[in-house]
Protein backbone atom coordinates (compact mmCIF):
# COMPACT_ATOMS: atom_id res chain seq x y z
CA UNK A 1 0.52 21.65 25.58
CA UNK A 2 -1.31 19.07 27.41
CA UNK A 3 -0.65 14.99 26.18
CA UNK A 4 -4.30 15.25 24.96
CA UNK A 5 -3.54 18.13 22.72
CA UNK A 6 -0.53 16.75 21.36
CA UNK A 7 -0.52 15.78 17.35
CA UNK A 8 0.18 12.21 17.11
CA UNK A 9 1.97 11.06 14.17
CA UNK A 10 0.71 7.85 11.88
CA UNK A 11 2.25 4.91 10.85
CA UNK A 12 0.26 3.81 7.55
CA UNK A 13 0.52 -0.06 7.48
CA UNK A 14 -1.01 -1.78 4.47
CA UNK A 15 -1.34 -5.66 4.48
CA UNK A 16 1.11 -7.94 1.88
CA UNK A 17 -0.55 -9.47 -0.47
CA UNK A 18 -3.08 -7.94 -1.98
CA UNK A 19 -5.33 -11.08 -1.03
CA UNK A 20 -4.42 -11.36 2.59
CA UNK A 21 -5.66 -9.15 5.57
CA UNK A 22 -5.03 -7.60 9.19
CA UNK A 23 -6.38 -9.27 11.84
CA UNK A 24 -6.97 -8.47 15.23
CA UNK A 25 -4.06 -9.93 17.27
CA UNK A 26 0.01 -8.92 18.44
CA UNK A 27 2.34 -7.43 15.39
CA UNK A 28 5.30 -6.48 16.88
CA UNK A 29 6.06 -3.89 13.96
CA UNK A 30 2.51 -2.19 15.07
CA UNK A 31 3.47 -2.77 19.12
CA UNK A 32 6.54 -0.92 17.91
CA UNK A 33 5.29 2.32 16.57
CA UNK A 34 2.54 2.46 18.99
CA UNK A 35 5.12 2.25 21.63
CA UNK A 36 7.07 4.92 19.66
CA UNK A 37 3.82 7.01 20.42
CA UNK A 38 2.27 6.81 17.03
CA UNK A 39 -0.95 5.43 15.85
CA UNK A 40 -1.26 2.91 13.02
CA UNK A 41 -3.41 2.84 10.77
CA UNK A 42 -3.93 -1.08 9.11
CA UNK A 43 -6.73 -1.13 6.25
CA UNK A 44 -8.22 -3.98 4.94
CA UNK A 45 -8.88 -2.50 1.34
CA UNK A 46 -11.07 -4.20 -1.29
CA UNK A 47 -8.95 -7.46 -2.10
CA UNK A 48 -8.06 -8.21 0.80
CA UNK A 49 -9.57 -12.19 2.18
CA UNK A 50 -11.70 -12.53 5.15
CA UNK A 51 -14.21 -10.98 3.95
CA UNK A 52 -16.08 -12.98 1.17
CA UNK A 53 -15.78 -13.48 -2.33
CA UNK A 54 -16.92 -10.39 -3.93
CA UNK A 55 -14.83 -8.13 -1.51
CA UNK A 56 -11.66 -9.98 -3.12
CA UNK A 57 -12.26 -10.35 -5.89
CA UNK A 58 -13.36 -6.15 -6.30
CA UNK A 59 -9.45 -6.43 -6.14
CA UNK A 60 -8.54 -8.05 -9.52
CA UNK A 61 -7.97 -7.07 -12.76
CA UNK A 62 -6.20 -3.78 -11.97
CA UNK A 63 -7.55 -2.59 -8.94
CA UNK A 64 -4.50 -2.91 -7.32
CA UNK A 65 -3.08 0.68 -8.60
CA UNK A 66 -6.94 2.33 -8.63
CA UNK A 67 -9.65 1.48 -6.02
CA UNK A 68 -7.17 -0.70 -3.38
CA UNK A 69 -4.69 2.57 -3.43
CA UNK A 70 -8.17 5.04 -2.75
CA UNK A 71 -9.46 3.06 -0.39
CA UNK A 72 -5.63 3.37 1.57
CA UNK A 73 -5.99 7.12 0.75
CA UNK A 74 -9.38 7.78 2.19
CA UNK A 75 -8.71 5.68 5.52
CA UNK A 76 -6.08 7.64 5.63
CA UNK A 77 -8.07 11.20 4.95
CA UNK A 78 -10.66 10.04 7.42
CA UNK A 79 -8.39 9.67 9.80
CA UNK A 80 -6.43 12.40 9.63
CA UNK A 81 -9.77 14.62 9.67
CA UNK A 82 -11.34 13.30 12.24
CA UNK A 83 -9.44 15.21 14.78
CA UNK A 84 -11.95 14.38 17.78
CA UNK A 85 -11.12 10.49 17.70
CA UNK A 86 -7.56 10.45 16.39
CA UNK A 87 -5.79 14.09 16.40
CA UNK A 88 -3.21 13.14 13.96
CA UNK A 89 -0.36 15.33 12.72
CA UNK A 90 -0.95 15.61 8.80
CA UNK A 91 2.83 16.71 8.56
CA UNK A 92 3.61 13.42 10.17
CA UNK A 93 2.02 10.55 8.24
CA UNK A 94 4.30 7.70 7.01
CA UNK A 95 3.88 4.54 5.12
CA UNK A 96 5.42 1.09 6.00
CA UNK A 97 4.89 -2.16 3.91
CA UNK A 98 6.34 -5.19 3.45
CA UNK A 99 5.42 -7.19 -0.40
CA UNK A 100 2.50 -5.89 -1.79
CA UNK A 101 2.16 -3.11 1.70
CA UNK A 102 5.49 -2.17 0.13
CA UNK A 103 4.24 -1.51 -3.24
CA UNK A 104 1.15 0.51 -1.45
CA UNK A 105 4.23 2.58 0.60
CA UNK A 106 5.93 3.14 -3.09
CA UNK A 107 2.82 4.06 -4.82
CA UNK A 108 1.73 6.67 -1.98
CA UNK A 109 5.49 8.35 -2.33
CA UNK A 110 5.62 8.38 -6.02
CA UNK A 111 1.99 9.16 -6.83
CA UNK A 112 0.90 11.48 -4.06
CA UNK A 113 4.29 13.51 -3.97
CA UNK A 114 4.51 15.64 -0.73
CA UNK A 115 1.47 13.57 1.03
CA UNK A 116 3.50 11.88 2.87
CA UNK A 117 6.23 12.38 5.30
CA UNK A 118 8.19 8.67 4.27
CA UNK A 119 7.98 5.63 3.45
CA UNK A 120 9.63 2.24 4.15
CA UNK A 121 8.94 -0.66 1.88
CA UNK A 122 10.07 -4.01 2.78
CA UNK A 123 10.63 -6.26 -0.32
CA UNK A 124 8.25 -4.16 -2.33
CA UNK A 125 6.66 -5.19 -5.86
CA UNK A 126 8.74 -2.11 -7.79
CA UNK A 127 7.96 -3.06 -11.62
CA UNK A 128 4.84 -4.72 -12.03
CA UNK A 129 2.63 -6.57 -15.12
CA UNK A 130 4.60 -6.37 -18.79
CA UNK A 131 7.18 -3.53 -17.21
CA UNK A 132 8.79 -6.43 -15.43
CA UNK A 133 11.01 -8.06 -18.28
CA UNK A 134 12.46 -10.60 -15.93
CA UNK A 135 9.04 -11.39 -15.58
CA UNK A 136 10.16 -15.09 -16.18
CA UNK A 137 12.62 -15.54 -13.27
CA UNK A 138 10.22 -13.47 -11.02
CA UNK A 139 7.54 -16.07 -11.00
CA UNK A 140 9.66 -18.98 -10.99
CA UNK A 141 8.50 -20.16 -14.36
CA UNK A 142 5.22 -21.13 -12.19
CA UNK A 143 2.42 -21.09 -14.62
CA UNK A 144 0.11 -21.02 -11.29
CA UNK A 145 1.82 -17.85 -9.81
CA UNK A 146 1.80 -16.29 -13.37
CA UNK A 147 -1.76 -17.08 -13.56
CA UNK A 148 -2.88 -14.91 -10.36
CA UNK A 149 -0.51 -11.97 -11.11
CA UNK A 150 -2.04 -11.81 -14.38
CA UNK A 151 -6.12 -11.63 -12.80
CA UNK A 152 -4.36 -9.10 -10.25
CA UNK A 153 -2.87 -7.10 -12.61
CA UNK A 154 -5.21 -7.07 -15.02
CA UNK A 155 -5.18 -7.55 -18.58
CA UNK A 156 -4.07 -3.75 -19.47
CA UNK A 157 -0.83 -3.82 -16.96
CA UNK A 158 -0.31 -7.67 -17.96
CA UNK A 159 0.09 -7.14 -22.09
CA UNK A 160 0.73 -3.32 -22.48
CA UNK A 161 4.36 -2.18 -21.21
CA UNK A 162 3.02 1.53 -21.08
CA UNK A 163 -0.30 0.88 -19.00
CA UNK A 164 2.24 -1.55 -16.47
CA UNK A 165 5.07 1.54 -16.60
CA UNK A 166 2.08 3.95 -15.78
CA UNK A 167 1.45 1.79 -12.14
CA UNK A 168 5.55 0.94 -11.21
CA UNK A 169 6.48 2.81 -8.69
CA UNK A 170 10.26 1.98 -9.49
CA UNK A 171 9.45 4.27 -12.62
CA UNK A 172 7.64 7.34 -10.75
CA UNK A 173 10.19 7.92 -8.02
CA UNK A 174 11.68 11.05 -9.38
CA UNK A 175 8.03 12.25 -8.52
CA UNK A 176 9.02 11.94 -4.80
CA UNK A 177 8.87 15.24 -2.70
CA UNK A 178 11.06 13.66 -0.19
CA UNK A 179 13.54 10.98 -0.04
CA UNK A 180 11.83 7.16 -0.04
């Protein structure tokens, strides 16, 4: 068939972070893929900076397993349905994330098993919150970086080893349709 009728496979590419954010300008991991002849899709989910105060702060305390992963999921449902503008191949959707994008790639694999053709996650958050019992050596012993992980995570995933089990991807994996 004709170039223009061609399916066009996505590349999924959520920001580190959480509070950070894609900007316009050259990535050469995006240049990559789109030279590869896929699209990528980068989504600056509620959290994310650049964008005011109440837009990052919608992601703490917890949102960063509930409304940052649905806002991922329905760029990436808009997308893929919007056939006109983007004619992507729904068999051929991937995820790629480095730090907290790596957690995102994780959580899409091991929550939404068979969505997603793979994932690659680049020195991903795995074990998250009271899950984490080297929790001590992962912040440093930084009270600061403690601090922010703890309004991130939110109270729940930050005191209750079950609730923090329930949103570590390092403990879902088995979910996975296909290999991560």
């Amino acid at each position: 068939p004709p170039s223009a009728q061609r399916k066009i496979p996505l590349a999924v590419f959520p920001h580190g972070g959480p509070q950070a954010r894609d900007d316009w300008g050259y990535n050469p991991l995006c240049q990559l893929l789109a030279n590869r002849g896929m699209h990528v899709l980068q989504v600056n989910y509620r959290g994310s900076t650049g964008l005011g105060t109440k837009f990052m702060q919608l992601g703490m305390q917890g949102a960063f397993a509930t409304d940052m992963q649905h806002d991922i999921e329905d760029a990436v449902k808009h997308v893929v349905n919007d056939s006109k503008t983007w004619n992507v191949d729904p068999d051929r959707v991937a995820f790629v994330g480095g730090s907290f994008g790596g957690y995102c790639s994780l959580f899409a694999m091991s929550f939404h098993p068979g969505s997603y053709k793979c994932a690659v996650a680049i020195c991903p958050l795995s074990v998250v919150g009271a899950a984490n019992t080297d929790s001590k050596k992962a912040f440093r012993g930084d009270p600061l970086t403690a601090r922010y992980w703890k309004q991130v995570y939110g109270d729940a995933v930050t005191s209750n080893k079950d609730e923090a089990i329930s949103v570590s991807p390092i403990h879902h994996i088995g979910k996975c349709a296909r290999d991560a």
